[in-house]
N, C-alpha and C. Protein backbone atom coordinates (compact mmCIF):
# COMPACT_ATOMS: atom_id res chain seq x y z
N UNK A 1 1.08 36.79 -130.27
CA UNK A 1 1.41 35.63 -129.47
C UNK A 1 1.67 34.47 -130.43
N UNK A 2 2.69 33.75 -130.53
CA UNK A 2 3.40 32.67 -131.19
C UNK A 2 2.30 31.43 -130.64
N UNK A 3 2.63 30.47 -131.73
CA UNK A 3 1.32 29.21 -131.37
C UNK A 3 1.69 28.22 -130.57
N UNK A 4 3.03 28.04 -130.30
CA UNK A 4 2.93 27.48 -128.96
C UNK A 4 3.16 27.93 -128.07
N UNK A 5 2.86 29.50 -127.40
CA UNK A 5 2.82 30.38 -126.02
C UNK A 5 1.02 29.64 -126.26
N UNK A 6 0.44 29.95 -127.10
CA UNK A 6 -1.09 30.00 -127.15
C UNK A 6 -1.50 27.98 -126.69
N UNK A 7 -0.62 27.33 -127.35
CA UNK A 7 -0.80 26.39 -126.64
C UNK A 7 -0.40 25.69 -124.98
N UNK A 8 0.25 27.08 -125.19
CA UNK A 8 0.44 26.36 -123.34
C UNK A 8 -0.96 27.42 -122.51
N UNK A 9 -1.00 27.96 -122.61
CA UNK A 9 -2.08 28.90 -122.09
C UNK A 9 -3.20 27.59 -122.24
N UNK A 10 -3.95 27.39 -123.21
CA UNK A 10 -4.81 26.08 -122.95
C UNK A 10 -4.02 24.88 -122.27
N UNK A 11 -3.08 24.59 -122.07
CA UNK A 11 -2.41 23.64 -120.97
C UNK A 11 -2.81 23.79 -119.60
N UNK A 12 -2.97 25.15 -119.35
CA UNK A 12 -3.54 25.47 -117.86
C UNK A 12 -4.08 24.50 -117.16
N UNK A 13 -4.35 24.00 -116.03
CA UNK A 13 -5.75 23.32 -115.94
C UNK A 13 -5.95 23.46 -115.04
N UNK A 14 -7.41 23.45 -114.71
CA UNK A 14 -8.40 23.79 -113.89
C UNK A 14 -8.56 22.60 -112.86
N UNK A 15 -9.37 22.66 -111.78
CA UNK A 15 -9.90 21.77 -111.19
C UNK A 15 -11.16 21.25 -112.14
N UNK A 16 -11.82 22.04 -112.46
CA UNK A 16 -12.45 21.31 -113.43
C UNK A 16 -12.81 20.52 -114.58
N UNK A 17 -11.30 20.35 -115.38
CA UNK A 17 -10.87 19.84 -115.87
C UNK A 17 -10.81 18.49 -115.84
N UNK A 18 -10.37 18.04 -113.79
CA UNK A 18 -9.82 16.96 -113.60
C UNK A 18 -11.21 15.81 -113.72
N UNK A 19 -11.57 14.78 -114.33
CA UNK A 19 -12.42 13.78 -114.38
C UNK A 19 -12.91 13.97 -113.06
N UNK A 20 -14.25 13.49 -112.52
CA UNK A 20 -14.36 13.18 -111.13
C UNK A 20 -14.45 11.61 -111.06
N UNK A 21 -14.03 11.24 -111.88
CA UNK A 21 -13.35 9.47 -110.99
C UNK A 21 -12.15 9.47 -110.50
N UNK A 22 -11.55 10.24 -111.53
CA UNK A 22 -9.79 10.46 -111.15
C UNK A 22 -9.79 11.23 -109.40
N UNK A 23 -10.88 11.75 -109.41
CA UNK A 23 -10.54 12.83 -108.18
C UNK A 23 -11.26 11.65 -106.65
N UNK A 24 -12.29 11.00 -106.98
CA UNK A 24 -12.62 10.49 -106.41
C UNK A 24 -11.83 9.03 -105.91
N UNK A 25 -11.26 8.67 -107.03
CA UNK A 25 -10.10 7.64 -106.38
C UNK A 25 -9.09 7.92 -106.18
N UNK A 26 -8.35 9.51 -106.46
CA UNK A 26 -7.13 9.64 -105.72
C UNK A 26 -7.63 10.42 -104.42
N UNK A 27 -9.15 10.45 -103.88
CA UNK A 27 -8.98 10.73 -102.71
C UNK A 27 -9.73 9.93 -101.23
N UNK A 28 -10.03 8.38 -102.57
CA UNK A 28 -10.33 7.74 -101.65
C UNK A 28 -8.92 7.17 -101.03
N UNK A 29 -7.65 7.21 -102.26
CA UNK A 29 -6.43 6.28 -101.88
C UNK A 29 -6.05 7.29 -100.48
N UNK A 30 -5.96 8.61 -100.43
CA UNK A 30 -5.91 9.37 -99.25
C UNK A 30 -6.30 9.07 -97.98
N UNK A 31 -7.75 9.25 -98.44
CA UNK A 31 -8.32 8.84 -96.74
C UNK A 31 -8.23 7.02 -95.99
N UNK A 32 -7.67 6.39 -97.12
CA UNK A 32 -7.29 4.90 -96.62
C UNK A 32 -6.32 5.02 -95.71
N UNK A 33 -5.50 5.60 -95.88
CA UNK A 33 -3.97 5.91 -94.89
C UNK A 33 -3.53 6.93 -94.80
N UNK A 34 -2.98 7.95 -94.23
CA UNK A 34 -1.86 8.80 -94.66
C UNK A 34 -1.10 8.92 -95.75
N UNK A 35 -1.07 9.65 -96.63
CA UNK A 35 -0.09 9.77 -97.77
C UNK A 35 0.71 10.63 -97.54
N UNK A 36 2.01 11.03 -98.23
CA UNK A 36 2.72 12.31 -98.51
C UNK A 36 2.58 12.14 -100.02
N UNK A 37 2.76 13.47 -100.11
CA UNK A 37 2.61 14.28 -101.47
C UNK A 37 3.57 13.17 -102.39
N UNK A 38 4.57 13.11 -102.16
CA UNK A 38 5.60 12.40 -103.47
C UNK A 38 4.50 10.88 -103.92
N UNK A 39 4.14 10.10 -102.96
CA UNK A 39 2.95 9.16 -102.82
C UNK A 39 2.32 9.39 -103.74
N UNK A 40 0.86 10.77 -103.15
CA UNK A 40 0.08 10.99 -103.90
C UNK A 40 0.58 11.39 -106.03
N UNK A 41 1.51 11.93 -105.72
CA UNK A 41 1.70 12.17 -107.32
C UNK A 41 2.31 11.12 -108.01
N UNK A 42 2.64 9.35 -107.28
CA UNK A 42 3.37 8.58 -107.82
C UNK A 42 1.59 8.13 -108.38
N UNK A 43 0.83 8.19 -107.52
CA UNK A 43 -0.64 7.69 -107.94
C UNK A 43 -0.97 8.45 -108.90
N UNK A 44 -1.27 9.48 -109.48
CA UNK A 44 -1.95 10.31 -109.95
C UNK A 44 -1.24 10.23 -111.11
N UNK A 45 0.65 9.42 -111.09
CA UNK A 45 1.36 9.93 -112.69
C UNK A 45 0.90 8.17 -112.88
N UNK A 46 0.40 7.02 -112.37
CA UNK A 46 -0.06 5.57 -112.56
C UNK A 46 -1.32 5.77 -113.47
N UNK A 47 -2.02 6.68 -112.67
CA UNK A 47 -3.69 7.43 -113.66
C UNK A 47 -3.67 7.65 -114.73
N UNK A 48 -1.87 7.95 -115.27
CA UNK A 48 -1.85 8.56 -116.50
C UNK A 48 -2.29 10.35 -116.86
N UNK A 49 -2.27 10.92 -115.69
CA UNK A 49 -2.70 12.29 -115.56
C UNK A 49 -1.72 12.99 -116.09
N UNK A 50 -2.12 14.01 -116.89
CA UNK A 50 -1.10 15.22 -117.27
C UNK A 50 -0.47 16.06 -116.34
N UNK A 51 1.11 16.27 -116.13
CA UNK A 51 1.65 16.94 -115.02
C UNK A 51 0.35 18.21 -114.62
N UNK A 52 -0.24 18.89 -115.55
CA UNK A 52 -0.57 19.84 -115.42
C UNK A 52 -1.84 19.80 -114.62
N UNK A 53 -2.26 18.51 -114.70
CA UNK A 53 -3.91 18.54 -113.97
C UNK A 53 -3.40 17.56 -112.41
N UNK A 54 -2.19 17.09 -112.53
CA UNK A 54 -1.81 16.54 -111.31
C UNK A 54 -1.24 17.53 -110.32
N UNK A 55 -0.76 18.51 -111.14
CA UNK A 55 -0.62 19.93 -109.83
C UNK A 55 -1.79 20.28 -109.29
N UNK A 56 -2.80 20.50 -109.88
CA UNK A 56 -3.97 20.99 -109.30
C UNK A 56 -4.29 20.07 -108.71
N UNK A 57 -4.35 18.51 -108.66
CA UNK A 57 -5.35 17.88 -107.86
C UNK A 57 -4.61 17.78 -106.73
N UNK A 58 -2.94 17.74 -106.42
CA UNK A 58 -2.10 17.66 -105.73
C UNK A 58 -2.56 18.78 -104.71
N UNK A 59 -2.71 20.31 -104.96
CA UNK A 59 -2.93 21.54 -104.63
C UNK A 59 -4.65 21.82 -103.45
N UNK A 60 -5.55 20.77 -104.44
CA UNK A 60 -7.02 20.38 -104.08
C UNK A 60 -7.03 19.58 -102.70
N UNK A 61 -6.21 18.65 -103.10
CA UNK A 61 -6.16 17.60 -101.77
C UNK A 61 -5.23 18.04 -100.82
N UNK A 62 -4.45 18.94 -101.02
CA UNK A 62 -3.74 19.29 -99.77
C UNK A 62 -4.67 20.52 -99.04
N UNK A 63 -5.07 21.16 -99.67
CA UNK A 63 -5.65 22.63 -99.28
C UNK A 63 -7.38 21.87 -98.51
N UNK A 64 -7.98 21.13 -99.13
CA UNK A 64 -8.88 20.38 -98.14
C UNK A 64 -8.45 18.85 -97.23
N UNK A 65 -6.94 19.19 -96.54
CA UNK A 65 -6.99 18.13 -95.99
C UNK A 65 -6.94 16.52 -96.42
N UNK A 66 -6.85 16.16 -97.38
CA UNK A 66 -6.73 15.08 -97.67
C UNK A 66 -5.24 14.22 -96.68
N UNK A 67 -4.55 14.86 -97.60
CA UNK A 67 -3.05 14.89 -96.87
C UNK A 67 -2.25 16.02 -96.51
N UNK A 68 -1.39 15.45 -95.58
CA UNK A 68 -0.69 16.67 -95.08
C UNK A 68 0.87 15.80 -94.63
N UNK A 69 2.20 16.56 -95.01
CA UNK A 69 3.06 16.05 -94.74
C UNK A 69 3.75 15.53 -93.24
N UNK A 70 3.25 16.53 -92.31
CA UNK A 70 3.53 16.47 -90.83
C UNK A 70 2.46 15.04 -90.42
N UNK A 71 1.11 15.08 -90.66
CA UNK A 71 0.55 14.05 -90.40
C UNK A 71 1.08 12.28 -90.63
N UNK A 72 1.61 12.65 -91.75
CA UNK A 72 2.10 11.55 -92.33
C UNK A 72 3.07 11.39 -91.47
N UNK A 73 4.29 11.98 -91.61
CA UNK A 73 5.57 11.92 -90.81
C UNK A 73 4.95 11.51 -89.65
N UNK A 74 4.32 11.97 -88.80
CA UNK A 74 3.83 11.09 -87.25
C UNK A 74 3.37 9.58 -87.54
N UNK A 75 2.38 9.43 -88.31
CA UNK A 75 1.90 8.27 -88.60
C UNK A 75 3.09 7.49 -89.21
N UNK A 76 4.23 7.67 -89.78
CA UNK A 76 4.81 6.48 -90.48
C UNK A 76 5.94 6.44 -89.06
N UNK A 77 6.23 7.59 -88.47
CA UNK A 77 7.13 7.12 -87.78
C UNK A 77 6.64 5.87 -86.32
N UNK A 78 5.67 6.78 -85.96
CA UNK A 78 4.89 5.96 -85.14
C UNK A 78 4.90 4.13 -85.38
N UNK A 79 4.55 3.94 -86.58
CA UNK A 79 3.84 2.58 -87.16
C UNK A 79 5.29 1.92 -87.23
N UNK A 80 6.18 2.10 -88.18
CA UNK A 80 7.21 2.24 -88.45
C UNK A 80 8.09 1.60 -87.31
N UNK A 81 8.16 2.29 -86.24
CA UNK A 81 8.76 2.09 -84.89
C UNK A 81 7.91 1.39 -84.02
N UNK A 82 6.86 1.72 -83.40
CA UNK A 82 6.43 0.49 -83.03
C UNK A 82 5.64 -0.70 -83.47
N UNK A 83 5.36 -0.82 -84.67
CA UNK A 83 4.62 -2.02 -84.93
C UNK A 83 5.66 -2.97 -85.88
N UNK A 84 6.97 -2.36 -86.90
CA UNK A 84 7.93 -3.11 -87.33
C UNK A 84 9.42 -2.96 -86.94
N UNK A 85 9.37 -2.26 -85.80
CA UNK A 85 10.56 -1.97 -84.72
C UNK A 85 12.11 -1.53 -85.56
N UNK A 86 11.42 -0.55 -86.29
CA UNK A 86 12.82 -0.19 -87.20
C UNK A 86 13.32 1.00 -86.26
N UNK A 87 14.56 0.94 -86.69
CA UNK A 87 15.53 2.58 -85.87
C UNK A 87 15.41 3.30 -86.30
N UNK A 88 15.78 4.47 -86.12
CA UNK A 88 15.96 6.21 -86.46
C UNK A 88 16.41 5.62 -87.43
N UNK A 89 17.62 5.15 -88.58
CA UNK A 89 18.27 5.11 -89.64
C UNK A 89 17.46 5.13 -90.54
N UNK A 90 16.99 3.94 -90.28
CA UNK A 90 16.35 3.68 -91.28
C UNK A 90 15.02 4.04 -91.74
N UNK A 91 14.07 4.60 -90.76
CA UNK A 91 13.46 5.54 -90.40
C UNK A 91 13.10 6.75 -91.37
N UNK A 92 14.92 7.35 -91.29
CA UNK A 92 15.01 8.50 -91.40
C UNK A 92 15.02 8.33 -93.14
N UNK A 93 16.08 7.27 -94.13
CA UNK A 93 15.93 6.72 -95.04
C UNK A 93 14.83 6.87 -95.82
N UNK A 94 13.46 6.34 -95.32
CA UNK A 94 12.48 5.92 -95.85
C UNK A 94 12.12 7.64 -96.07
N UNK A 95 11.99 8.25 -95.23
CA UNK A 95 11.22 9.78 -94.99
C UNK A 95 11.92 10.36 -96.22
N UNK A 96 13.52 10.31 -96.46
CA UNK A 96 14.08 10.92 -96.97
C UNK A 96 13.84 10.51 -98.51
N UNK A 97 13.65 9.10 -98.78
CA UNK A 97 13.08 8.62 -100.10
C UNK A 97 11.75 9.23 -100.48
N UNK A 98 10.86 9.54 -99.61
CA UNK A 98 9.40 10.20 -99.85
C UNK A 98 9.94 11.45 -100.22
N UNK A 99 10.82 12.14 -100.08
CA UNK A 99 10.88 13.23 -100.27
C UNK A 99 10.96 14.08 -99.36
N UNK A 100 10.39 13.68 -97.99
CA UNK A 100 9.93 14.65 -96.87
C UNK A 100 10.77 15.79 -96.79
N UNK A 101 10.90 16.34 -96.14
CA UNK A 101 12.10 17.89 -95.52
C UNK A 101 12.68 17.45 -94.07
N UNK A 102 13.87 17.84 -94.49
CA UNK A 102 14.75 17.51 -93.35
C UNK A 102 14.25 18.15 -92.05
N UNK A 103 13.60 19.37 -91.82
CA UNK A 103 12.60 19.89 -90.72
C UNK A 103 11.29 18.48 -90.28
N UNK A 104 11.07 18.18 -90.90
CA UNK A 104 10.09 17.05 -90.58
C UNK A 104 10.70 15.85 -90.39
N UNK A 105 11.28 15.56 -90.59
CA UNK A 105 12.09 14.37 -90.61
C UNK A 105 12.42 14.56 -88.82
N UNK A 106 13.53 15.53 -88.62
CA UNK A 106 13.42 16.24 -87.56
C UNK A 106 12.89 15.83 -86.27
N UNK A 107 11.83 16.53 -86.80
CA UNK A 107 10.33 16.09 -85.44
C UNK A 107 9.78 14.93 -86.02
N UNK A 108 10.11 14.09 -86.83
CA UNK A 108 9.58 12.39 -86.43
C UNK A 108 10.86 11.68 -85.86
N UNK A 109 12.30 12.34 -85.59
CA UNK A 109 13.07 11.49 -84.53
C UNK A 109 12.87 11.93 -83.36
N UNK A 110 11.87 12.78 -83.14
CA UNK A 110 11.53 13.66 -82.05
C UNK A 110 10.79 12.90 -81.13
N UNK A 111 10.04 12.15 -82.04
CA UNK A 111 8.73 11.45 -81.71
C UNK A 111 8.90 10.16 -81.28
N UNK A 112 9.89 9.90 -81.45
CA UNK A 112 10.74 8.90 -80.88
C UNK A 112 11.00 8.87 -79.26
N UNK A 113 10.74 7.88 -78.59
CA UNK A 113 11.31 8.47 -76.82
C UNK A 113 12.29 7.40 -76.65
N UNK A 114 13.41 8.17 -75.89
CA UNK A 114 14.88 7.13 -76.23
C UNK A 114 14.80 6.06 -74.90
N UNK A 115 14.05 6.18 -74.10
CA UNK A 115 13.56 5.00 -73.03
C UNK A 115 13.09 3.82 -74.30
N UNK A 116 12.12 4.48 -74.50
CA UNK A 116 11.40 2.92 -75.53
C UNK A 116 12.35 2.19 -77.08
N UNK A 117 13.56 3.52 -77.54
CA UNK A 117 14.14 2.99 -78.99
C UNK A 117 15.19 2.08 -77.86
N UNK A 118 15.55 2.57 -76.70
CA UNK A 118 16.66 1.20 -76.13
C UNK A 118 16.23 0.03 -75.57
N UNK A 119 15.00 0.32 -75.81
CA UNK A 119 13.80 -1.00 -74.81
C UNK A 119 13.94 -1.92 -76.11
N UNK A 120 13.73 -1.13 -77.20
CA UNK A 120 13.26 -2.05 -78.91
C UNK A 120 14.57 -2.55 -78.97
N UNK A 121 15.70 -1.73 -78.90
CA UNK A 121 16.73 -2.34 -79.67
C UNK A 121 17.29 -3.77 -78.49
N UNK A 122 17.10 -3.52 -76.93
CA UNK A 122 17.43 -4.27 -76.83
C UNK A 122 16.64 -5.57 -76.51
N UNK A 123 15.66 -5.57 -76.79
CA UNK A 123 14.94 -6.77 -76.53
C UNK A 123 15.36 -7.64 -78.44
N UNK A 124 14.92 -6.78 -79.40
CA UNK A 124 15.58 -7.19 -80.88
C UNK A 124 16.83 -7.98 -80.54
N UNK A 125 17.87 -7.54 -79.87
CA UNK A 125 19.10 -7.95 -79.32
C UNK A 125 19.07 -9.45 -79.12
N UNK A 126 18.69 -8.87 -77.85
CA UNK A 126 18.26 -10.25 -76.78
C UNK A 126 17.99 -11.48 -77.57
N UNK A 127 16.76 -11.17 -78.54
CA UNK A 127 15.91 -12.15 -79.39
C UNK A 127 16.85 -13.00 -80.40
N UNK A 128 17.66 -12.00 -81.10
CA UNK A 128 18.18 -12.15 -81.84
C UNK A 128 19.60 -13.17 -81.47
N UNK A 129 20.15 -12.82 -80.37
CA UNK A 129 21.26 -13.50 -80.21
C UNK A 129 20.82 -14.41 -79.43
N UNK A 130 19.94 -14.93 -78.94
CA UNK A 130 19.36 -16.25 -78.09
C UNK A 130 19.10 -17.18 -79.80
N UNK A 131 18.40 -16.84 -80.50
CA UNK A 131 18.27 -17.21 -81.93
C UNK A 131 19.05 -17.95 -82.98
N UNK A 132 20.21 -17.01 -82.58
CA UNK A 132 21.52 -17.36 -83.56
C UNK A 132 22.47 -18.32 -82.77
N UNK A 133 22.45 -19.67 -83.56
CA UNK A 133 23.13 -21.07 -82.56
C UNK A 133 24.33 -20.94 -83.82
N UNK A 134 24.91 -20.32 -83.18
CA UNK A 134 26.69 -19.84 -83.63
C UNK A 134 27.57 -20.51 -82.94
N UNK A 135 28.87 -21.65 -83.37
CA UNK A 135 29.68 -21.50 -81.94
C UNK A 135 30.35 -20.67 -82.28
N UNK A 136 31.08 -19.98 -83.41
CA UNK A 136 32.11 -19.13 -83.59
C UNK A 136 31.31 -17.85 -82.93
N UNK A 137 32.19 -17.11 -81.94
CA UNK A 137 31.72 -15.72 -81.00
C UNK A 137 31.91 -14.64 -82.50
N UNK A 138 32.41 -14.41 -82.63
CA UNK A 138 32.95 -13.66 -83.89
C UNK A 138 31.78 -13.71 -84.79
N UNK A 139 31.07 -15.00 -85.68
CA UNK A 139 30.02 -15.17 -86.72
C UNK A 139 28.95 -14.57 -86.06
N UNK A 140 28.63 -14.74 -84.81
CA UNK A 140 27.57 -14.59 -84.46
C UNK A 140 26.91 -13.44 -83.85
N UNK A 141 28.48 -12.33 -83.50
CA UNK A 141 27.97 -11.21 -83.58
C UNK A 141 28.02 -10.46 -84.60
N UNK A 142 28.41 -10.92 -85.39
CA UNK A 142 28.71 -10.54 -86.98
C UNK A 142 26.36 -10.80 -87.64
N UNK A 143 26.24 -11.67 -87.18
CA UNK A 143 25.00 -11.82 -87.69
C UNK A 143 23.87 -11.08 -86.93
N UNK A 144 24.16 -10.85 -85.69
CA UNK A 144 23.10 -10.21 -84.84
C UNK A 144 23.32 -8.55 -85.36
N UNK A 145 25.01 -8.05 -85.18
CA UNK A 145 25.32 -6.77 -86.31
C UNK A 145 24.46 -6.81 -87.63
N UNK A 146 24.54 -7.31 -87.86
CA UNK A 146 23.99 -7.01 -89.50
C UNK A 146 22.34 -7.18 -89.79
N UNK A 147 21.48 -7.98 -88.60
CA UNK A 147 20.48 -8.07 -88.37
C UNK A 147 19.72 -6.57 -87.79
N UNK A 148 20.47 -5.98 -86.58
CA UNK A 148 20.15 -4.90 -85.74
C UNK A 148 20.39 -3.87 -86.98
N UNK A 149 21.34 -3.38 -88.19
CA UNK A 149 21.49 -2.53 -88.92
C UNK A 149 21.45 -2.45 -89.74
N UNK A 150 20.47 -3.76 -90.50
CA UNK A 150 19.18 -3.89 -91.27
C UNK A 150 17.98 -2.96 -90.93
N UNK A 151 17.84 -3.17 -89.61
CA UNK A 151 16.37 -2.72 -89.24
C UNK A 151 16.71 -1.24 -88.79
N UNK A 152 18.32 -0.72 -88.96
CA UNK A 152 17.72 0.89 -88.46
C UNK A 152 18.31 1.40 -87.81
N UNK A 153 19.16 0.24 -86.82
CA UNK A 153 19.88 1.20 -85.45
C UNK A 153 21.29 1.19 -85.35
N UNK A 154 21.75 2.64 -85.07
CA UNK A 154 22.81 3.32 -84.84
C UNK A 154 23.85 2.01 -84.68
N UNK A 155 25.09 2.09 -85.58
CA UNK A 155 26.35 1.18 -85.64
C UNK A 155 26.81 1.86 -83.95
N UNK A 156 26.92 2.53 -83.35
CA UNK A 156 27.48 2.74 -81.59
C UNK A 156 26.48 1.99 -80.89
N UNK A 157 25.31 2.14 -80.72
CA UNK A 157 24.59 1.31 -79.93
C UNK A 157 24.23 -0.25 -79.87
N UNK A 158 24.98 -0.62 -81.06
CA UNK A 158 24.65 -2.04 -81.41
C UNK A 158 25.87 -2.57 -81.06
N UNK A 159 27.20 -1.44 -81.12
CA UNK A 159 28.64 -2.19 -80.57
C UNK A 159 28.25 -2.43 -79.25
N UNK A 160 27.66 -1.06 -78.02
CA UNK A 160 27.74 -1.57 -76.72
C UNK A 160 26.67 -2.81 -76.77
N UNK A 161 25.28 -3.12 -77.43
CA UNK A 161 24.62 -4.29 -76.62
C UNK A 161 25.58 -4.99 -76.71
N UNK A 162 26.04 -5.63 -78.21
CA UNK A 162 26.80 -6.92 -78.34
C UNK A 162 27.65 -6.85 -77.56
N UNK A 163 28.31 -6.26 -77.51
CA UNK A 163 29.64 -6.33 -76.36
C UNK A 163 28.98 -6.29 -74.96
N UNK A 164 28.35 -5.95 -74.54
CA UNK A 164 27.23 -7.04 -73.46
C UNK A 164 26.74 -8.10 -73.46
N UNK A 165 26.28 -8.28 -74.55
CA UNK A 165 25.72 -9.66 -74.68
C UNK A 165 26.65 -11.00 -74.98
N UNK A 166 27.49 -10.33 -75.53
CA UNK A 166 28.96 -10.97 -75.68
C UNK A 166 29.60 -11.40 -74.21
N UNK A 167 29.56 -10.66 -73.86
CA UNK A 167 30.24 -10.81 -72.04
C UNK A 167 28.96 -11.58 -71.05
N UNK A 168 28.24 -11.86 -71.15
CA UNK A 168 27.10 -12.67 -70.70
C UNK A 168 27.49 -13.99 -70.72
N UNK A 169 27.66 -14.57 -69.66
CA UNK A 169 27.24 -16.25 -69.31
C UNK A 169 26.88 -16.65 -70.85
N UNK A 170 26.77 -18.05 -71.14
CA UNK A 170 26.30 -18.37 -72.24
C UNK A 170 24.78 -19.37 -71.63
């Protein structure tokens, strides 16, 4: 065996290996919120951890629950949508920057109920264009557009509000 096959063989690493502070604060950062995995290993490469002992702790905390990717996906979409009233787009964006899988991603537009994303978008609407003291008709749906698809929602559904809200009494 050549001396660096022999040095990767000691590269291995164990769970036991890993410090237990390191393990204990990447699993207190866990149980604070929901994580996904890409998360947890952005923490664990901040620790300064060797790829090799960050697989295992990655492997540790998923296999006892720490995190789990489906959990997460509910929880961010949930929060996400109703507490900072973003759309599927953008939504989907964020999931897709974590890394998530397009199967999960999936079932968090799932989780979505399209009574309540047309309730959000159009009250956002509403808000938004009562807000904007435009006289040009043109600027001002130009700003409520670009406001509504900031936060997320479908370029078709934002043509019909405005073009409702557009046709509205002033």
């Amino acid at each position: 065996m050549s001396l660096p096959e022999k040095e990767n063989l000691g590269q291995m690493a164990s769970f036991e290996s890993v410090p237990s502070a390191v393990w204990e604060r990447v699993a207190s950062y866990c149980a604070y919120q929901e994580r996904c995995e890409s998360e947890v290993r952005a923490k664990l490469e901040e620790m300064e951890l060797p790829d090799t002992q960050i697989d295992v702790v990655v492997r540790r905390l998923s296999e006892e629950g720490f995190f789990d990717e489906r959990r997460f996906v509910e929880a961010f979409v949930r929060g996400r949508f109703s507490i900072k009233k973003w759309g599927r787009v953008r939504i989907r964006q964020e999931l897709k920057l974590r890394g998530i899988s397009d199967e999960l991603i999936r079932f968090g537009m799932e989780l979505i109920e399209t009574e309540d994303y047309l309730q959000v978008l159009n009250s956002l609407a509403e808000r938004k264009w009562q807000a904007t003291h435009e006289s040009n008709l043109f600027t001002k749906k130009a700003k409520v557009q670009r406001f509504l698809a900031f936060r997320g929602f479908e370029n078709e559904l934002i043509r019909e509000i405005i073009d409702r809200l557009s046709q509205q009494p002033s």
